[in-house]
N, C-alpha and C. Protein backbone atom coordinates (compact mmCIF):
# COMPACT_ATOMS: atom_id res chain seq x y z
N UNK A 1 112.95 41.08 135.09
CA UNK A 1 112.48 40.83 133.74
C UNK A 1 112.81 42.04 132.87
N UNK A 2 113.69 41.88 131.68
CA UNK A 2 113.60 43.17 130.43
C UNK A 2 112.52 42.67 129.77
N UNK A 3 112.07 44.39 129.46
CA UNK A 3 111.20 44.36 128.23
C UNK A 3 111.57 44.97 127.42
N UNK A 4 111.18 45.47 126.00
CA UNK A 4 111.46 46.39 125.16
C UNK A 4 109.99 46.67 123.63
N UNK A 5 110.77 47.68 122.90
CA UNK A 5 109.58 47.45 121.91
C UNK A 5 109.45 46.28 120.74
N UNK A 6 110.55 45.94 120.53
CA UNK A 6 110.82 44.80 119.76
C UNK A 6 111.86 43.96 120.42
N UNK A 7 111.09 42.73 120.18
CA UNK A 7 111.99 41.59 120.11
C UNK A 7 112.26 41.12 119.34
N UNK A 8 113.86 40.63 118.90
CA UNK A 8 113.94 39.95 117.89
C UNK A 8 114.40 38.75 117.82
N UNK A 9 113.79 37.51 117.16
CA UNK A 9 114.55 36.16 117.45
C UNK A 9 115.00 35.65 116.39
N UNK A 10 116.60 35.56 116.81
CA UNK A 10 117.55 35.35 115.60
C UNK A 10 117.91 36.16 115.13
N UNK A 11 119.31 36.07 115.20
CA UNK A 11 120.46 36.69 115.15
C UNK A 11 121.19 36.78 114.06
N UNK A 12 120.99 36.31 112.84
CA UNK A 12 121.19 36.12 111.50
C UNK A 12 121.35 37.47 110.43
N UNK A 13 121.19 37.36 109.72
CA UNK A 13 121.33 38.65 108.69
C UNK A 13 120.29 39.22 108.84
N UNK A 14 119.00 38.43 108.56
CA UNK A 14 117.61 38.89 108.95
C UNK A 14 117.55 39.78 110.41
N UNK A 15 117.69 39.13 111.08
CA UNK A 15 117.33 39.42 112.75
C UNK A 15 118.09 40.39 112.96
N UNK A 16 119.55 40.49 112.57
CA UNK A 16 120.37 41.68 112.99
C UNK A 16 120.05 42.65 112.19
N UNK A 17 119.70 42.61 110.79
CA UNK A 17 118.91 44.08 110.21
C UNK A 17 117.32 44.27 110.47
N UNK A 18 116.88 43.52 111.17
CA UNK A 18 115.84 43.92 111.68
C UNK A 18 116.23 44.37 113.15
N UNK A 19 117.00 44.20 114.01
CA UNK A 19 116.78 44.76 115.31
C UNK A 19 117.75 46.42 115.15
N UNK A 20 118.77 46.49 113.66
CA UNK A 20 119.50 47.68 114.22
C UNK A 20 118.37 48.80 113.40
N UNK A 21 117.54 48.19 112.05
CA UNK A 21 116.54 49.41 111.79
C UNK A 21 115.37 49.95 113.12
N UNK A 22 115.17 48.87 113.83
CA UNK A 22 114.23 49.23 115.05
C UNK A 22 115.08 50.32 116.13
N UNK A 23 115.98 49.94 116.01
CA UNK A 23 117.05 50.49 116.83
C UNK A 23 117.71 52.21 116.24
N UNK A 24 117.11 51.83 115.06
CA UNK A 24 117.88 53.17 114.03
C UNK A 24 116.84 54.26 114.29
N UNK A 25 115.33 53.15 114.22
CA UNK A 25 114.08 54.21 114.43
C UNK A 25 113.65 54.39 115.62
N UNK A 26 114.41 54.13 116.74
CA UNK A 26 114.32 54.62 118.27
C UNK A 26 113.47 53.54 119.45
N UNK A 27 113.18 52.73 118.59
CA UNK A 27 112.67 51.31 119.74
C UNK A 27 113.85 50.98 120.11
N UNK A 28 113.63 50.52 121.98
CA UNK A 28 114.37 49.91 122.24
C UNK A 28 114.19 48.39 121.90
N UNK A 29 115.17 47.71 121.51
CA UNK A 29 115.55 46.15 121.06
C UNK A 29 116.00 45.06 122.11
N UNK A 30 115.70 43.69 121.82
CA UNK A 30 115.94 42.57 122.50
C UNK A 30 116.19 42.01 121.34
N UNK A 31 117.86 41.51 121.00
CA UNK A 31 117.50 40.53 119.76
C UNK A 31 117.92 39.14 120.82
N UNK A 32 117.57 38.12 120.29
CA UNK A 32 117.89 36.80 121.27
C UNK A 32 117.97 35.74 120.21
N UNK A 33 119.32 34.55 120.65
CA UNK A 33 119.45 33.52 119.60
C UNK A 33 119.36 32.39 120.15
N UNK A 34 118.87 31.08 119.87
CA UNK A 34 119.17 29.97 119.81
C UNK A 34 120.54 29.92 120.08
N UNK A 35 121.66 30.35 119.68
CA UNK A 35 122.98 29.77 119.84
C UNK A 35 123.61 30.75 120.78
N UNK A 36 124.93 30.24 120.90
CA UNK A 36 125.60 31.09 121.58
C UNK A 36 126.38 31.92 121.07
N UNK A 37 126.12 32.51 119.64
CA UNK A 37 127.20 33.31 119.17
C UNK A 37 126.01 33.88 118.33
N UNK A 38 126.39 35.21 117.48
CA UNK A 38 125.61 35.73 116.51
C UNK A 38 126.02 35.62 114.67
N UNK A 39 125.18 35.52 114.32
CA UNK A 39 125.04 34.54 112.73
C UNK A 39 124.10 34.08 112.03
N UNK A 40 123.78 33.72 112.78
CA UNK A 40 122.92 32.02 112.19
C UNK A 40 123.00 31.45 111.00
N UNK A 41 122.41 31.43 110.11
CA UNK A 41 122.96 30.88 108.66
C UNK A 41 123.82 31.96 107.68
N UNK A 42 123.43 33.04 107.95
CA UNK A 42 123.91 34.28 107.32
C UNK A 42 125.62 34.02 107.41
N UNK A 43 126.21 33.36 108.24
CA UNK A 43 127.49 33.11 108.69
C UNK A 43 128.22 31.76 107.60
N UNK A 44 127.31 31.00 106.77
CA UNK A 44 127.78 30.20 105.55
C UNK A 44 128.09 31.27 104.35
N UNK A 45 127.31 32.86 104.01
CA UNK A 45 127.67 33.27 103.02
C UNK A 45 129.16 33.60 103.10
N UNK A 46 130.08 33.05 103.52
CA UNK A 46 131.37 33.30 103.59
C UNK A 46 132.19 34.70 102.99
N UNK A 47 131.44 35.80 104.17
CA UNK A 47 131.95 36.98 104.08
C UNK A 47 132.22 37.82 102.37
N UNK A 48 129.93 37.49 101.80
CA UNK A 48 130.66 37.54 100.40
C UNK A 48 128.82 37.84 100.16
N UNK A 49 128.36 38.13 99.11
CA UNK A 49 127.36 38.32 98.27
C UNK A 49 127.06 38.87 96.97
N UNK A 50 125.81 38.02 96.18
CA UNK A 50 125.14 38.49 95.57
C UNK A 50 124.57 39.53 95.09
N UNK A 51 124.80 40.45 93.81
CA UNK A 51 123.83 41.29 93.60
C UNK A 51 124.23 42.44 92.60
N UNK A 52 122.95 42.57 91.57
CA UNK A 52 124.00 43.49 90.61
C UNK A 52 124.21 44.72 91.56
N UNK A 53 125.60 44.98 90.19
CA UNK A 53 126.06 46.64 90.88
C UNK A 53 126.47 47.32 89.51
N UNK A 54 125.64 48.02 88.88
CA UNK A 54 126.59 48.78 87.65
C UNK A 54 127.46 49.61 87.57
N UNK A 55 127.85 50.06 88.78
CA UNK A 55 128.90 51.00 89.09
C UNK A 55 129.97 50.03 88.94
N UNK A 56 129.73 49.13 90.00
CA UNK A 56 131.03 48.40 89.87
C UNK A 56 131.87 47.45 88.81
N UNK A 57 130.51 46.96 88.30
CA UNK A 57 130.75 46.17 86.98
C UNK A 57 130.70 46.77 85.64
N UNK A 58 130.73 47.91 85.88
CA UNK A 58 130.78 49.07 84.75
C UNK A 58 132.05 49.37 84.49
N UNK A 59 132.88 48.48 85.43
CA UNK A 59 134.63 48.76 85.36
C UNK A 59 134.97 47.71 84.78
N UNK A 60 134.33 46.43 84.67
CA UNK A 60 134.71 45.11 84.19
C UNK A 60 134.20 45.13 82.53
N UNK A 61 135.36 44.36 81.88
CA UNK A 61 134.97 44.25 80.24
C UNK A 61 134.10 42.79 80.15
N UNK A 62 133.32 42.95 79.31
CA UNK A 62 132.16 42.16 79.29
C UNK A 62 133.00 40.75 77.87
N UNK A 63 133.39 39.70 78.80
CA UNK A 63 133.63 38.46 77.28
C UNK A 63 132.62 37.92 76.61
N UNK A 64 133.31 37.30 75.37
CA UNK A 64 132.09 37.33 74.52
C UNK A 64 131.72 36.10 75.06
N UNK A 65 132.06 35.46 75.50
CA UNK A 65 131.37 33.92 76.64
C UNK A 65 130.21 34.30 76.78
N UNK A 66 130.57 35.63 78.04
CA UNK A 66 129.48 36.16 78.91
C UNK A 66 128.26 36.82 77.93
N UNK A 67 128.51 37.30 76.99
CA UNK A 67 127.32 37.72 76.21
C UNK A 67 126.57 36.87 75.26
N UNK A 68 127.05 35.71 75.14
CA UNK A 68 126.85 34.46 74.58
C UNK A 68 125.40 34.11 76.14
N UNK A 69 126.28 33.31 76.88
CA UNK A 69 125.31 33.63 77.91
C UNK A 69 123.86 34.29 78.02
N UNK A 70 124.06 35.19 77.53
CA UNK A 70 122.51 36.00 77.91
C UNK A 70 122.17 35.89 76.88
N UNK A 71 122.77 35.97 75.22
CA UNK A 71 121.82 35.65 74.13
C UNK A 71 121.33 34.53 74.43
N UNK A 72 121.88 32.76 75.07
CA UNK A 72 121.12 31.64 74.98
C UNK A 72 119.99 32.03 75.87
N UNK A 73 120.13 32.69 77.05
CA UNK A 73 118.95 33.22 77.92
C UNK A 73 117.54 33.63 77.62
N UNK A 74 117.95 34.69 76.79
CA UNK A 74 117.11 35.34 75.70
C UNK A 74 116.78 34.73 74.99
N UNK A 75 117.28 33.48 74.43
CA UNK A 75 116.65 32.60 73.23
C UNK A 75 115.99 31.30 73.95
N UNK A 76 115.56 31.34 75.21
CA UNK A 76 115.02 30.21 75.91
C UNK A 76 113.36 30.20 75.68
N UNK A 77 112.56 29.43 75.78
CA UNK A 77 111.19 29.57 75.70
C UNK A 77 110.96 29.98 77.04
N UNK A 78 109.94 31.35 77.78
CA UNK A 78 110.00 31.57 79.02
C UNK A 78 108.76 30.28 79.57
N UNK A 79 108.99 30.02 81.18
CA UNK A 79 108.20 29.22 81.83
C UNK A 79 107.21 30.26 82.36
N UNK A 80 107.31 31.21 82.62
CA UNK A 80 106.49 32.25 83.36
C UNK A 80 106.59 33.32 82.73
N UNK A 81 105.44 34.22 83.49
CA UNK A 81 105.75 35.70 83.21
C UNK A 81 106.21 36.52 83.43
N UNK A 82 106.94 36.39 84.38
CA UNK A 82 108.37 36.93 85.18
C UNK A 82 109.15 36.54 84.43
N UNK A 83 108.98 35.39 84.30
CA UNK A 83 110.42 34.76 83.19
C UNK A 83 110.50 35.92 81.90
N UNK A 84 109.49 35.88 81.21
CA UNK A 84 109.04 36.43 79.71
C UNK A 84 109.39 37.94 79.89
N UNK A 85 109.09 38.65 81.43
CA UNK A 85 109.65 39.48 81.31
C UNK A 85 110.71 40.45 81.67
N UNK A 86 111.58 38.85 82.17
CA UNK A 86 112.84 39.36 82.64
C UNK A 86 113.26 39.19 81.31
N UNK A 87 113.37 38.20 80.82
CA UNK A 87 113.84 38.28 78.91
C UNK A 87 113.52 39.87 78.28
N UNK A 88 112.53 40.00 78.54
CA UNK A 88 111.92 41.18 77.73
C UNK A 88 113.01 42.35 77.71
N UNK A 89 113.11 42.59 79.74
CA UNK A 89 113.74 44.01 80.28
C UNK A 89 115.34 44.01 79.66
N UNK A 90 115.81 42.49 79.59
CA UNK A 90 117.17 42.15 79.74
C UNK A 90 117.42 42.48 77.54
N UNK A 91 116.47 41.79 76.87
CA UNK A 91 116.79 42.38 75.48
C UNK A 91 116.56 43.59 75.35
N UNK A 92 115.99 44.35 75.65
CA UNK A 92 115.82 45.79 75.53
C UNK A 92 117.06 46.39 75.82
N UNK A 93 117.77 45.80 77.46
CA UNK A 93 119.09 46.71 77.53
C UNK A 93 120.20 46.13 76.58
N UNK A 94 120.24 44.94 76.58
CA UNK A 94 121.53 44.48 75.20
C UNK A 94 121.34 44.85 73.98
N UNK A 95 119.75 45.32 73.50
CA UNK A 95 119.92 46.13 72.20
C UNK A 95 120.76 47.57 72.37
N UNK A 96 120.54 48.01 72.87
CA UNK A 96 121.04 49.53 73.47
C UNK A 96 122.12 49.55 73.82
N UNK A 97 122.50 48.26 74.66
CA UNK A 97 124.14 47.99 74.43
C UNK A 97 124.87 48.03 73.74
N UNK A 98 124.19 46.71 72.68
CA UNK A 98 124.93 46.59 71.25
C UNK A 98 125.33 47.81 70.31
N UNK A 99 123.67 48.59 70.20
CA UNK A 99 123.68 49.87 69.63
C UNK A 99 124.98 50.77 69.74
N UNK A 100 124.92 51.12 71.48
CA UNK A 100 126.14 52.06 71.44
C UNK A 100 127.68 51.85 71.70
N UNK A 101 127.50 49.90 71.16
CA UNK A 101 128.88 49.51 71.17
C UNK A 101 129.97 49.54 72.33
N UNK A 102 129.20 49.43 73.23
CA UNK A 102 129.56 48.90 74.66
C UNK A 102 129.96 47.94 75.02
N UNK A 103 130.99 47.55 76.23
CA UNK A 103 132.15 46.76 76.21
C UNK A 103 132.17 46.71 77.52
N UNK A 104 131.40 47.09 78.39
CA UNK A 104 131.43 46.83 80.06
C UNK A 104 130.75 45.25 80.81
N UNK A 105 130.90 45.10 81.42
CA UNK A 105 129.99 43.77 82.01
C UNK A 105 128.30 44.28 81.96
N UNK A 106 128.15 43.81 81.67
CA UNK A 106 125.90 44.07 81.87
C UNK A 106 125.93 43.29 82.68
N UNK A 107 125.20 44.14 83.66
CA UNK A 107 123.98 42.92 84.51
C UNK A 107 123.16 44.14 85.05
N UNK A 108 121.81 43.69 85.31
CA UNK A 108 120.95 44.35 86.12
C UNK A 108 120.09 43.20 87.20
N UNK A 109 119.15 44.00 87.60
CA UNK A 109 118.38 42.84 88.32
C UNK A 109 117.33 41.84 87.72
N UNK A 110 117.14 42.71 86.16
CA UNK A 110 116.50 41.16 85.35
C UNK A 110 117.77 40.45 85.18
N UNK A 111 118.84 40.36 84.59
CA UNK A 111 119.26 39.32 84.09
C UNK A 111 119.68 38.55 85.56
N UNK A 112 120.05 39.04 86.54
CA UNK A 112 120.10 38.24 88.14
C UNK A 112 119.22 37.69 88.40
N UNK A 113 117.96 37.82 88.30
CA UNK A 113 116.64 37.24 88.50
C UNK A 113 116.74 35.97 87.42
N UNK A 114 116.83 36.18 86.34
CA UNK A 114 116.65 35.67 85.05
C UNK A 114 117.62 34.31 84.95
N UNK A 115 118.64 34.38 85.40
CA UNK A 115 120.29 33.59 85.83
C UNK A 115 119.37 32.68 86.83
N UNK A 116 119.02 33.04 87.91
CA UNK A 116 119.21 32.29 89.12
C UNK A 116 117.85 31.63 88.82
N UNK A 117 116.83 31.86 88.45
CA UNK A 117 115.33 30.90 88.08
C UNK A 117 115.73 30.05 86.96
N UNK A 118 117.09 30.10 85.65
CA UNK A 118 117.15 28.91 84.59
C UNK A 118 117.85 28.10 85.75
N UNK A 119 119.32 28.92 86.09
CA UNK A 119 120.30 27.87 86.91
C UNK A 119 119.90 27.11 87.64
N UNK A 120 118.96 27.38 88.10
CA UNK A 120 118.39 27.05 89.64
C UNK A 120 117.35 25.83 89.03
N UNK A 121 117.22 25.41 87.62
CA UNK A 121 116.43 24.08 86.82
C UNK A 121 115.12 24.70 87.55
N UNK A 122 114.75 25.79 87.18
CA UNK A 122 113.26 26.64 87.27
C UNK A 122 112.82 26.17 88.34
N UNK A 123 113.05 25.66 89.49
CA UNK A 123 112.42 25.19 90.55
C UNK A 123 112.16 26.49 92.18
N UNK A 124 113.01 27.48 91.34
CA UNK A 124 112.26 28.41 92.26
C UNK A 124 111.19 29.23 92.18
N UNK A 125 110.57 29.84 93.30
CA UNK A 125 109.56 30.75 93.35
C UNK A 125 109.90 31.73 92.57
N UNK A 126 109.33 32.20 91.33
CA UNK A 126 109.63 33.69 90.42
C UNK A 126 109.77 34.63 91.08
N UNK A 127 108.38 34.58 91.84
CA UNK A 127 108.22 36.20 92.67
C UNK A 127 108.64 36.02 93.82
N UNK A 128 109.51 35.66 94.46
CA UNK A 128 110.40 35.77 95.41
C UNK A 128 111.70 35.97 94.75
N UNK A 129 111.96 35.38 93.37
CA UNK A 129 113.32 35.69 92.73
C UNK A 129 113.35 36.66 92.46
N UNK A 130 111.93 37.32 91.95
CA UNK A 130 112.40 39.10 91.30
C UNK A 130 112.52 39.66 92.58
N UNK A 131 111.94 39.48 93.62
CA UNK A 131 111.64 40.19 95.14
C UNK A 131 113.72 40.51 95.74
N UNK A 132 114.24 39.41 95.34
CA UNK A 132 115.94 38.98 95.89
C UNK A 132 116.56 39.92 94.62
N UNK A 133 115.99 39.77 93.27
CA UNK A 133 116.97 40.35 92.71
C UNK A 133 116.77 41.39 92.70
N UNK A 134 116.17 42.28 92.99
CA UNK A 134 115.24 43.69 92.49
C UNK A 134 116.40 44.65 93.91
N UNK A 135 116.15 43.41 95.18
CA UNK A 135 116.00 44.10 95.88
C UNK A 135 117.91 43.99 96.65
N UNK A 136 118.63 43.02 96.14
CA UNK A 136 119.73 42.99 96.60
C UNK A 136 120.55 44.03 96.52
N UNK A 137 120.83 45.12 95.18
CA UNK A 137 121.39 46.11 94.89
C UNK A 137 121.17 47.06 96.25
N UNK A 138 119.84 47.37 96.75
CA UNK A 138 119.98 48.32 97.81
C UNK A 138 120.71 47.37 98.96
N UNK A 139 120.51 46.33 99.38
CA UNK A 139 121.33 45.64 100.10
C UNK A 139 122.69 45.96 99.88
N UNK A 140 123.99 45.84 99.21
CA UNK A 140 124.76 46.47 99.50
C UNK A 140 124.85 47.64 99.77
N UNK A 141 124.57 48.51 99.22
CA UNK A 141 124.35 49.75 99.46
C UNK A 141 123.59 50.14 101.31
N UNK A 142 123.08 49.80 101.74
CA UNK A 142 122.75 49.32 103.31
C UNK A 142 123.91 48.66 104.01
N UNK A 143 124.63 48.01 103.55
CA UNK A 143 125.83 47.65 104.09
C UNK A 143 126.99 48.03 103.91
N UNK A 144 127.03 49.18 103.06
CA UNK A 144 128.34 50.05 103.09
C UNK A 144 127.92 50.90 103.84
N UNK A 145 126.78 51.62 103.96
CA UNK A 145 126.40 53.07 104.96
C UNK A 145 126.54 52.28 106.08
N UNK A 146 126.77 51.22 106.73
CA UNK A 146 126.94 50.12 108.07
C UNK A 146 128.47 49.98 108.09
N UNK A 147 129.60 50.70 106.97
CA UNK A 147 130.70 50.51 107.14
C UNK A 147 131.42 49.62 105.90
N UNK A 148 130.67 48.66 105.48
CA UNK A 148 130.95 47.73 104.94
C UNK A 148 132.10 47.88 103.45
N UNK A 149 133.12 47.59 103.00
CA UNK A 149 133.63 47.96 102.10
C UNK A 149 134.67 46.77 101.08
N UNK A 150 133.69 47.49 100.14
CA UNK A 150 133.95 45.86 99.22
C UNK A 150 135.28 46.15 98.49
N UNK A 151 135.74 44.97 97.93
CA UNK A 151 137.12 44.98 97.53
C UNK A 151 136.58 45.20 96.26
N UNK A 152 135.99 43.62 95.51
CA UNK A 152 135.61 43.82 93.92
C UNK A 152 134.38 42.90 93.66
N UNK A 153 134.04 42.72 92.27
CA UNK A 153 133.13 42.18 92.36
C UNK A 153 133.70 41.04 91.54
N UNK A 154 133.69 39.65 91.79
CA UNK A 154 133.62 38.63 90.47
C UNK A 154 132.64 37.52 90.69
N UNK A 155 133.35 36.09 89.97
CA UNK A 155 132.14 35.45 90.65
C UNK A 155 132.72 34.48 91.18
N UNK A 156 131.53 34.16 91.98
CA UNK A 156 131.96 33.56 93.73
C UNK A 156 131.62 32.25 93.50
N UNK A 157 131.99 31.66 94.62
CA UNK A 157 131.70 29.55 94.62
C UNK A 157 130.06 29.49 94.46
N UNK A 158 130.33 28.97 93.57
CA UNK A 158 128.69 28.72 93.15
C UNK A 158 128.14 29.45 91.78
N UNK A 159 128.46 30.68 91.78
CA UNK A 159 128.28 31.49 91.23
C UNK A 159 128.38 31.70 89.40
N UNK A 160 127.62 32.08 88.28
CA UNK A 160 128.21 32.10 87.18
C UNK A 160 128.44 33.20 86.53
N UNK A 161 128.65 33.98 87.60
CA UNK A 161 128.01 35.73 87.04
C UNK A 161 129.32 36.37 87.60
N UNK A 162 129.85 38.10 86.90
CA UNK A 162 130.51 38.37 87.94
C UNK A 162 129.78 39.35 88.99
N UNK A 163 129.41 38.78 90.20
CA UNK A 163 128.26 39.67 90.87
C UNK A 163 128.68 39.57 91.91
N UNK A 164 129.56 38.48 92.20
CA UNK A 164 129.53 38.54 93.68
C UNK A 164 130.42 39.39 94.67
N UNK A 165 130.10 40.10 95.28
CA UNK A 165 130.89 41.38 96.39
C UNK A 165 131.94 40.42 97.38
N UNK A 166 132.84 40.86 97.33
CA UNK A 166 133.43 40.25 98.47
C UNK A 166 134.06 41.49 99.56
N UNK A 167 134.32 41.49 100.70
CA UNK A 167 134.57 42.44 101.42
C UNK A 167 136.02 42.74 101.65
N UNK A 168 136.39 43.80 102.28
CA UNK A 168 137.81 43.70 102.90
C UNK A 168 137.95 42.88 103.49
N UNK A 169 137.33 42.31 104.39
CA UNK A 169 138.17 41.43 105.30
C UNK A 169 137.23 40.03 105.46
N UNK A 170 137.67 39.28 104.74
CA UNK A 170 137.02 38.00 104.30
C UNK A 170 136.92 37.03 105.16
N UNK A 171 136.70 36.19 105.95
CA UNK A 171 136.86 35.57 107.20
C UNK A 171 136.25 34.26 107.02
N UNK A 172 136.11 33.90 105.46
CA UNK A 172 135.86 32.95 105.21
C UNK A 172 134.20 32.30 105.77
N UNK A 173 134.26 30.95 105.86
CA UNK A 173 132.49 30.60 106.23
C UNK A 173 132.35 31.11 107.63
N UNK A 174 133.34 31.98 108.69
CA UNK A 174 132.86 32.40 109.86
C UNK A 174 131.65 33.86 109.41
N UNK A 175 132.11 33.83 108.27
CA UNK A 175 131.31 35.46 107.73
C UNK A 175 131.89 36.60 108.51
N UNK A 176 130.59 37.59 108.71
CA UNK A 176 131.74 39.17 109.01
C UNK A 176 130.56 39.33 110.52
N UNK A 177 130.43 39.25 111.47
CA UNK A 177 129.95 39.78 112.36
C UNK A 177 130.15 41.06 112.43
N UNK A 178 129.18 42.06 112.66
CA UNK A 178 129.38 44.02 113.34
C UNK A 178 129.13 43.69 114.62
N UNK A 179 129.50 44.07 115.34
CA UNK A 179 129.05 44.40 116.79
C UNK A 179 128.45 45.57 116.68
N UNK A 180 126.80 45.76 116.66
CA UNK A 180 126.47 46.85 117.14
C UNK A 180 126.61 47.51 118.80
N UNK A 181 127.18 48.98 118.81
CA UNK A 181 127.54 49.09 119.99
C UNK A 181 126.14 49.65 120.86
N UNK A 182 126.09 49.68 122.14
CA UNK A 182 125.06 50.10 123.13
C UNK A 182 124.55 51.66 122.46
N UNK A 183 125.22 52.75 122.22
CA UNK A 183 125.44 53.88 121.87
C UNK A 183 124.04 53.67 120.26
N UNK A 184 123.90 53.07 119.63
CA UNK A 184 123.08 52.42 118.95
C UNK A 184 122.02 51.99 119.19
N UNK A 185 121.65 51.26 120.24
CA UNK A 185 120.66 50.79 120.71
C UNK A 185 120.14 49.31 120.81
N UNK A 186 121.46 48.91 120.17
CA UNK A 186 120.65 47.21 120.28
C UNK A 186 121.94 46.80 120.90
């Protein structure tokens, strides 16, 4: 019989950044899957994600489409108060934009939050949307210190934003498996 300090079940994006931080912080790990390969749904984002980056989109020129866009945003009646004050955070930075006559792509994690609760015909949870958008930016950033290295950012199938990361080596809906090695701990 193995034991260890954590077990983890499922092998997914979730499960594999949960067993290599356990692993980072010196528990030994068991991750274990349902299937016979490692993935699990994380393996449909087709070697690609979500999430502002102002570094990166600080290189992209912003069309007037796209700023059209966030004025109708801004001019929506909010459903919530998340809503009201992702509007809020998101006019504050396009005044300041406008002000200093800026010409880069905007996005932060209100207007990502803000995008994906109209697009989405308001049917998602708010506070799980600010929770994804708030929190995706350190997500890449966690996956480049893991190696990870993005090509550019635009926008992806589905997508209406240019946000989405795509990697060097794209592998389509198989996604990107790491092999964490033994030397690691999981």
């Amino acid at each position: 019989m193995r034991t260890a300090d954590v077990i983890v079940i499922g092998t997914g994006g979730a499960g594999m950044t949960a067993a290599y931080v356990a692993a980072k912080n010196g528990a030994s790990v068991i991750a274990i899957d349902k299937m016979s390969y490692t993935g699990g749904n994380t393996l449909a984002a087709g070697s690609s994600m979500n999430a502002s980056d102002p570094a990166r989109q600080g290189q992209l020129t912003m069309e007037a489409s796209e700023m059209s866009v966030i004025k109708n945003m801004l001019a929506l009646e909010p459903r919530c108060e998340l809503m009201a004050q992702w509007q809020a955070d998101v006019r504050k930075d396009i005044e300041a934009y406008e002000a200093n006559g800026d010409h880069y792509l905007y996005d932060s994690p209100a207007l990502h939050a803000l995008q994906t609760y109209v697009e989405g015909d308001y049917v998602g949870n708010p506070e799980l949307i600010d929770l994804y958008a708030k929190s995706a930016p350190d997500a890449v950033t966690f996956l480049e210190n893991l190696g990870t290295i993005w090509n550019h950012v635009y926008a992806g199938m589905g997508a209406t934003w240019r946000r989405t990361h795509d990697v060097e080596q794209n592998l389509g809906p198989a996604g990107r498996c790491v092999r964490l090695s033994a030397a690691e701990g999981v």
